[in-house]
C-alpha atoms as a PDB file:
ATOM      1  CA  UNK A   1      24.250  13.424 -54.470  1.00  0.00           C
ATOM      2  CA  UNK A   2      24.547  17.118 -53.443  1.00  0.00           C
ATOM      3  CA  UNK A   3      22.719  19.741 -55.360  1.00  0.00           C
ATOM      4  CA  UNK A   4      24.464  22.786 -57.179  1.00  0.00           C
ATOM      5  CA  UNK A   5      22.783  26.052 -55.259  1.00  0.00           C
ATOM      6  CA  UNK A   6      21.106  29.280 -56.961  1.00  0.00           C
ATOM      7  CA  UNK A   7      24.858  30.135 -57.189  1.00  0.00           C
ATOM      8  CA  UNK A   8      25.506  27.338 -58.705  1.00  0.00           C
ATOM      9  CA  UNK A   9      28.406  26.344 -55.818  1.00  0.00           C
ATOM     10  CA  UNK A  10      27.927  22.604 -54.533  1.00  0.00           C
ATOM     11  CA  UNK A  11      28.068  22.799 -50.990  1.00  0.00           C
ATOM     12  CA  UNK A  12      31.040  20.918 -49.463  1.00  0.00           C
ATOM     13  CA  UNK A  13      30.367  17.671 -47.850  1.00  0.00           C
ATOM     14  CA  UNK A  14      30.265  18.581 -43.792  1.00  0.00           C
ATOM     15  CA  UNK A  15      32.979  16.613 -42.144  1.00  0.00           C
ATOM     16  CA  UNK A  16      32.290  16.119 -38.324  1.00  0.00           C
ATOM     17  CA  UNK A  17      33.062  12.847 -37.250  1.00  0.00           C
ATOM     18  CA  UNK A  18      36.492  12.951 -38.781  1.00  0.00           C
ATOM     19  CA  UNK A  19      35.860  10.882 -41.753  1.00  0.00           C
ATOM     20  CA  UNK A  20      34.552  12.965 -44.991  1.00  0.00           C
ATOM     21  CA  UNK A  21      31.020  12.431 -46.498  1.00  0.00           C
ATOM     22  CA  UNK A  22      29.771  11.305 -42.752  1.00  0.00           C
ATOM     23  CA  UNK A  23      27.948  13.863 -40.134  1.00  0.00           C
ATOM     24  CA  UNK A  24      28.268  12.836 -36.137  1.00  0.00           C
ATOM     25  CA  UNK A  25      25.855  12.820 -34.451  1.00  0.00           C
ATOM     26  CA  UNK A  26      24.354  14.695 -31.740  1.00  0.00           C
ATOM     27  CA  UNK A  27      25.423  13.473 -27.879  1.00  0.00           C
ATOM     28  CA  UNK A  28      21.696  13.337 -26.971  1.00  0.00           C
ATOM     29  CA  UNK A  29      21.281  10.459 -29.674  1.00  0.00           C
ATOM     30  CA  UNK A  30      24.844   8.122 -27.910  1.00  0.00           C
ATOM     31  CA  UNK A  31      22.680   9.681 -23.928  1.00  0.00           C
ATOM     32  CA  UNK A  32      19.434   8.050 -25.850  1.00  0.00           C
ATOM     33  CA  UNK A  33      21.387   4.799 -26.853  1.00  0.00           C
ATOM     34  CA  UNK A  34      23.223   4.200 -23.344  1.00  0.00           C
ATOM     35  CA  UNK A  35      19.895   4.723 -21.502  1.00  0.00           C
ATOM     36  CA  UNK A  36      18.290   2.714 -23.485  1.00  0.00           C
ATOM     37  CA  UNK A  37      21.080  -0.465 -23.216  1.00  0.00           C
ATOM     38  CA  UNK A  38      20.527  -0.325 -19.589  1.00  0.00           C
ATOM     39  CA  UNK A  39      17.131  -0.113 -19.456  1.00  0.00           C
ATOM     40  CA  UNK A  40      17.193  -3.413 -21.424  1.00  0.00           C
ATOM     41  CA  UNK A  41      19.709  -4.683 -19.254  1.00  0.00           C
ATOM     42  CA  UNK A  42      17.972  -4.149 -15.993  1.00  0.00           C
ATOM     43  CA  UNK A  43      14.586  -4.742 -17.069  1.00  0.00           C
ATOM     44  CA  UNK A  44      13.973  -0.744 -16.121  1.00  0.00           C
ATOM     45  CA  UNK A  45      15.354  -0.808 -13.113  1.00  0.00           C
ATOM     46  CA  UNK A  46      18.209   1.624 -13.550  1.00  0.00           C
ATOM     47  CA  UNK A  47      17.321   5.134 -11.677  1.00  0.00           C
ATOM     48  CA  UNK A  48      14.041   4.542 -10.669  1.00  0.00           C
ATOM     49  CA  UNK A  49      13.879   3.780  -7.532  1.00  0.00           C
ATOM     50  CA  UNK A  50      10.174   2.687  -7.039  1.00  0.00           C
ATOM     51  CA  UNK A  51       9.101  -0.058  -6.147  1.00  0.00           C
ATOM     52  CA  UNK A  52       5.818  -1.551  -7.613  1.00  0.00           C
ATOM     53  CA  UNK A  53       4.190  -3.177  -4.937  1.00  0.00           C
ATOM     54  CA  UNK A  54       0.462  -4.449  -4.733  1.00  0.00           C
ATOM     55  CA  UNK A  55      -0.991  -2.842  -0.967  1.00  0.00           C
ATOM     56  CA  UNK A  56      -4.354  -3.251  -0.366  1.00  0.00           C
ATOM     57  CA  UNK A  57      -5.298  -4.843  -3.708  1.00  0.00           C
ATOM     58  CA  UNK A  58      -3.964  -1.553  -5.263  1.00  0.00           C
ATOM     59  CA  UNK A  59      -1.019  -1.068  -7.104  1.00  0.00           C
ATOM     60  CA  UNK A  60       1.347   1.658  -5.842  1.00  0.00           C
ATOM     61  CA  UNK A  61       4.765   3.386  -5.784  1.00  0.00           C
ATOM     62  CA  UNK A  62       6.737   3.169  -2.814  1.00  0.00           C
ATOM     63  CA  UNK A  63      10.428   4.185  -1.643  1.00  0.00           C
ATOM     64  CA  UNK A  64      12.999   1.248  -2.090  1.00  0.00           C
ATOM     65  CA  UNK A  65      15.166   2.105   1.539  1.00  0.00           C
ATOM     66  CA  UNK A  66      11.919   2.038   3.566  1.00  0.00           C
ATOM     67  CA  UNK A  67      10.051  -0.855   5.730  1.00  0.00           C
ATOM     68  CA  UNK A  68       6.576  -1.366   3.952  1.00  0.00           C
ATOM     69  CA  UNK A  69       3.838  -0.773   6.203  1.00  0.00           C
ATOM     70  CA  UNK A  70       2.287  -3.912   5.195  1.00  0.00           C
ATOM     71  CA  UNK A  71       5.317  -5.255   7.675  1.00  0.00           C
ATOM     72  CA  UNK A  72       5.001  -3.737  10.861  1.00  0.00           C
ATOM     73  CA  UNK A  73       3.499  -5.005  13.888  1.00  0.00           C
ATOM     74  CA  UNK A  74       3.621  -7.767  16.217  1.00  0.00           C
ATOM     75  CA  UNK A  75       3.973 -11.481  14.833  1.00  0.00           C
ATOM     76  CA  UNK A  76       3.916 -14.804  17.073  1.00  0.00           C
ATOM     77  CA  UNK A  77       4.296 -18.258  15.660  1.00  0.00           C
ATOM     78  CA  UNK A  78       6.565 -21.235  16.519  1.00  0.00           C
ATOM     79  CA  UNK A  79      10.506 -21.138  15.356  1.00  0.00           C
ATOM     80  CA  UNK A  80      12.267 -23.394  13.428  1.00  0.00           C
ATOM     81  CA  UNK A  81      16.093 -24.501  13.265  1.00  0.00           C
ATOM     82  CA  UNK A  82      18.132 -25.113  15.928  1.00  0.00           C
ATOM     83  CA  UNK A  83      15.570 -23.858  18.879  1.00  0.00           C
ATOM     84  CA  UNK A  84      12.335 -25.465  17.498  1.00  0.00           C
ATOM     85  CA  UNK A  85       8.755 -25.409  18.965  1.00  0.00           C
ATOM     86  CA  UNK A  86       9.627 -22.375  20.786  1.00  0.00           C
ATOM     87  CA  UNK A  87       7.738 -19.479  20.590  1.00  0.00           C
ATOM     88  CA  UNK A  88       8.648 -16.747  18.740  1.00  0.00           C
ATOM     89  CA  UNK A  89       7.825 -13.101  19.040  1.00  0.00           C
ATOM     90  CA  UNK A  90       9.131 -10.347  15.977  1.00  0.00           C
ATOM     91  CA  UNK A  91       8.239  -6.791  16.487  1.00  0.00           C
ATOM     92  CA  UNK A  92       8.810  -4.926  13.617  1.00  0.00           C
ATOM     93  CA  UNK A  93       8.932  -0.890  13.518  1.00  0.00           C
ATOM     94  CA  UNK A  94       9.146   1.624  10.742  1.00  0.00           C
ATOM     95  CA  UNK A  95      12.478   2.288   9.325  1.00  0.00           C
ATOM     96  CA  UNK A  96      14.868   2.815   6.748  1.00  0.00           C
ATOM     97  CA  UNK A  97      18.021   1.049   5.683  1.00  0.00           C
ATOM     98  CA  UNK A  98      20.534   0.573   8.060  1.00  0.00           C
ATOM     99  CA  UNK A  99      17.790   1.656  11.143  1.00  0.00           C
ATOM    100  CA  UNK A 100      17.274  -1.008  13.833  1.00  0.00           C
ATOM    101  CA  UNK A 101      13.382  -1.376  12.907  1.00  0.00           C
ATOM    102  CA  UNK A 102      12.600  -4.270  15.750  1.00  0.00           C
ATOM    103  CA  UNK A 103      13.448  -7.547  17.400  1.00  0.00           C
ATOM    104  CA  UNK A 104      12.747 -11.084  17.791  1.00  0.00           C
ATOM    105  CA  UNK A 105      12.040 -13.041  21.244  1.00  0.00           C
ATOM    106  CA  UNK A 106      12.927 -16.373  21.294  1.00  0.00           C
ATOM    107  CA  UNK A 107      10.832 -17.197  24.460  1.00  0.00           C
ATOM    108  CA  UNK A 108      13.554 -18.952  27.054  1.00  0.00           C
ATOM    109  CA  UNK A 109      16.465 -17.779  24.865  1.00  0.00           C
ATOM    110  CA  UNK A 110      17.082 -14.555  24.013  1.00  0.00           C
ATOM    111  CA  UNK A 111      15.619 -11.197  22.465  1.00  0.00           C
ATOM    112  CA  UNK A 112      17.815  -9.861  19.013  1.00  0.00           C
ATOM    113  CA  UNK A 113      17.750  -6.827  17.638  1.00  0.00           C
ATOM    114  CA  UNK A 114      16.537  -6.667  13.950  1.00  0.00           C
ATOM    115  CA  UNK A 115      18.117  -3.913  11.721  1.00  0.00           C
ATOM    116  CA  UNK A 116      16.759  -3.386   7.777  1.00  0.00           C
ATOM    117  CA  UNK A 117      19.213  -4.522   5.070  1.00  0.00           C
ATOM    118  CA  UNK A 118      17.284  -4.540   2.052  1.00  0.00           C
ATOM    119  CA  UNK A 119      13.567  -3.984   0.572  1.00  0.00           C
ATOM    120  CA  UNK A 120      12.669  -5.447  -2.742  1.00  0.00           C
ATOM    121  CA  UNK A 121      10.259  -8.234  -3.652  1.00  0.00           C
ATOM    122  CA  UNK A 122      11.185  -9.530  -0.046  1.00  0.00           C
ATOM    123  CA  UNK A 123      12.341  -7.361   2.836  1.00  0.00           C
ATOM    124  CA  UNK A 124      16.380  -8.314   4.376  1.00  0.00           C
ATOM    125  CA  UNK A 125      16.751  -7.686   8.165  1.00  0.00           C
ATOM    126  CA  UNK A 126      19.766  -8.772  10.028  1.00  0.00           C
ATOM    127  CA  UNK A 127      19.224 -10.502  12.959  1.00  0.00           C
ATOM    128  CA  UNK A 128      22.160  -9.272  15.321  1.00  0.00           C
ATOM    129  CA  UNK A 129      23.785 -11.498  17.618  1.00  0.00           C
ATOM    130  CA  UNK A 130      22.883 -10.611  21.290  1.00  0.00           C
ATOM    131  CA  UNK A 131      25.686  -9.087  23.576  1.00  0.00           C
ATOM    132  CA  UNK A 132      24.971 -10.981  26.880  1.00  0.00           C
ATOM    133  CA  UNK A 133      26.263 -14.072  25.254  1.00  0.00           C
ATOM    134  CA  UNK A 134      22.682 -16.542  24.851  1.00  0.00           C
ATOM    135  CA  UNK A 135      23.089 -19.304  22.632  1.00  0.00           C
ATOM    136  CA  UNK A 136      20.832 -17.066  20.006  1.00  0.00           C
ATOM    137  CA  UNK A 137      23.452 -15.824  16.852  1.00  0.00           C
ATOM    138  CA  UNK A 138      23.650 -13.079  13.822  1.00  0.00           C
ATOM    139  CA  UNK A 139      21.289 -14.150  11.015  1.00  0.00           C
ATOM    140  CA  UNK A 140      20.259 -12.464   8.055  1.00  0.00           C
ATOM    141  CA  UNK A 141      16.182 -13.110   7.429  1.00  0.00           C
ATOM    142  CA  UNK A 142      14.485 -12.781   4.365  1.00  0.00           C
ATOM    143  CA  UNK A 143      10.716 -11.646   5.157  1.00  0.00           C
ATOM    144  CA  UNK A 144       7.381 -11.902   2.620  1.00  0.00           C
ATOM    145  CA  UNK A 145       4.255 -11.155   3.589  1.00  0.00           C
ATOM    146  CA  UNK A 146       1.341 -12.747   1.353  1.00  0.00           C
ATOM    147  CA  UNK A 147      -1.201 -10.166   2.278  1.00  0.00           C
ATOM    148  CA  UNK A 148      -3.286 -12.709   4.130  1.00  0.00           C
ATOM    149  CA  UNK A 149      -1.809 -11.643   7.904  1.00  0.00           C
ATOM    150  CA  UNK A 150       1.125 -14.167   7.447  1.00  0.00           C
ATOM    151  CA  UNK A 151       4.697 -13.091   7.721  1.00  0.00           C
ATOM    152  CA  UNK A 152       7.544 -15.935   6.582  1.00  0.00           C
ATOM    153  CA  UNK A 153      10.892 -15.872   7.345  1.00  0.00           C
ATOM    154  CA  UNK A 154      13.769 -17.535   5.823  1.00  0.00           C
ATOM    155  CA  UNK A 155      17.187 -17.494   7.663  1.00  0.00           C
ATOM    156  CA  UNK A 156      20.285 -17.748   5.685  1.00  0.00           C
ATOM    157  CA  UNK A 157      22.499 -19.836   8.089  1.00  0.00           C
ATOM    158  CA  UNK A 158      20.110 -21.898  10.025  1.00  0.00           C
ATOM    159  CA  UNK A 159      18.961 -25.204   7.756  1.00  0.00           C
ATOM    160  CA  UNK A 160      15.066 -25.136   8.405  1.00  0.00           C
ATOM    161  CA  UNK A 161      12.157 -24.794   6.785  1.00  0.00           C
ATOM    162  CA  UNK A 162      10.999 -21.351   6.622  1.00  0.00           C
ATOM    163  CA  UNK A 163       8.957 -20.287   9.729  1.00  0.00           C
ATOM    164  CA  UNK A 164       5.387 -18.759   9.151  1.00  0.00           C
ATOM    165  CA  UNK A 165       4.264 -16.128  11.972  1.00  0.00           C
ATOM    166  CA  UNK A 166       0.804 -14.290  12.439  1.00  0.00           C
ATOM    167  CA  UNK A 167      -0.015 -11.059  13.437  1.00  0.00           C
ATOM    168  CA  UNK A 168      -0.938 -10.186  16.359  1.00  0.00           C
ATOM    169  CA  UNK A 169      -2.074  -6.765  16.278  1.00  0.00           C
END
């Protein structure tokens, strides 16, 4: 109920929304609300483009687009799928998305250059198929590294277990 003034005028109801008796809002409160649906949404993941990640036994913030140094260096170990028991040789450089950041040697076979497709909870590199026509193909590999000098790689089109490498230097 609105209250007469010293004048005694009652102040008209403000009409912004269109409807009488009912005030709109400010746009930072609908900014507030959208933000706050995708937050919810994404779990927080919407514009921040950090990545948590534990280094070292310490937590810190790192770029999203960039190969974790945890990852680079030389890694040897024994492949998997369809040339198994040979051995196996990734290099891995620093990089960003869409850089060529190393290669892996299949010892016999062929040598394929690695290129970064994704870093996250597991880094993406696709494994391109070489030119000179070895019986090596294009593979994309999903890499974790479990902080104990072991590297794991899963390949998305070859049906074998996932390979486990160590580093070398």
């Amino acid at each position: 109920m609105l209250m007469a003034g010293p004048s005694g005028h009652v102040p008209p109801t403000p009409v912004l929304s269109g409807r009488p008796g009912v005030a709109r809002r400010p746009w930072y409160v609908w900014v507030a609300a959208v933000l706050a649906g995708l937050l919810a949404v994404t779990g927080g993941g919407v514009g921040a483009g950090l990545l948590l990640t534990r280094t070292a036994g310490l937590s810190a913030a790192r770029d999203t687009r960039t190969m974790p140094a945890a990852f680079v260096g030389t890694w040897t170990g024994m492949s998997g799928g369809d040339i198994t028991g040979v051995v196996m040789t990734v290099r891995i450089t620093d990089g960003r998305v869409g850089d060529v950041v190393g290669s892996t040697t299949y010892e016999g076979y062929c040598t394929q250059r690695l290129t970064l497709s994704a870093v996250g909870p597991q880094v993406v590199v696709h494994e391109e198929e070489p030119a000179d026509g070895s019986d090596c193909y294009a593979s994309d590999i999903r890499m974790s590294f479990d902080h104990s000098d072991k590297l794991t790689l899963e390949y998305s089109v070859r049906e074998a277990a996932p390979v486990t490498l160590v580093r070398q230097d």
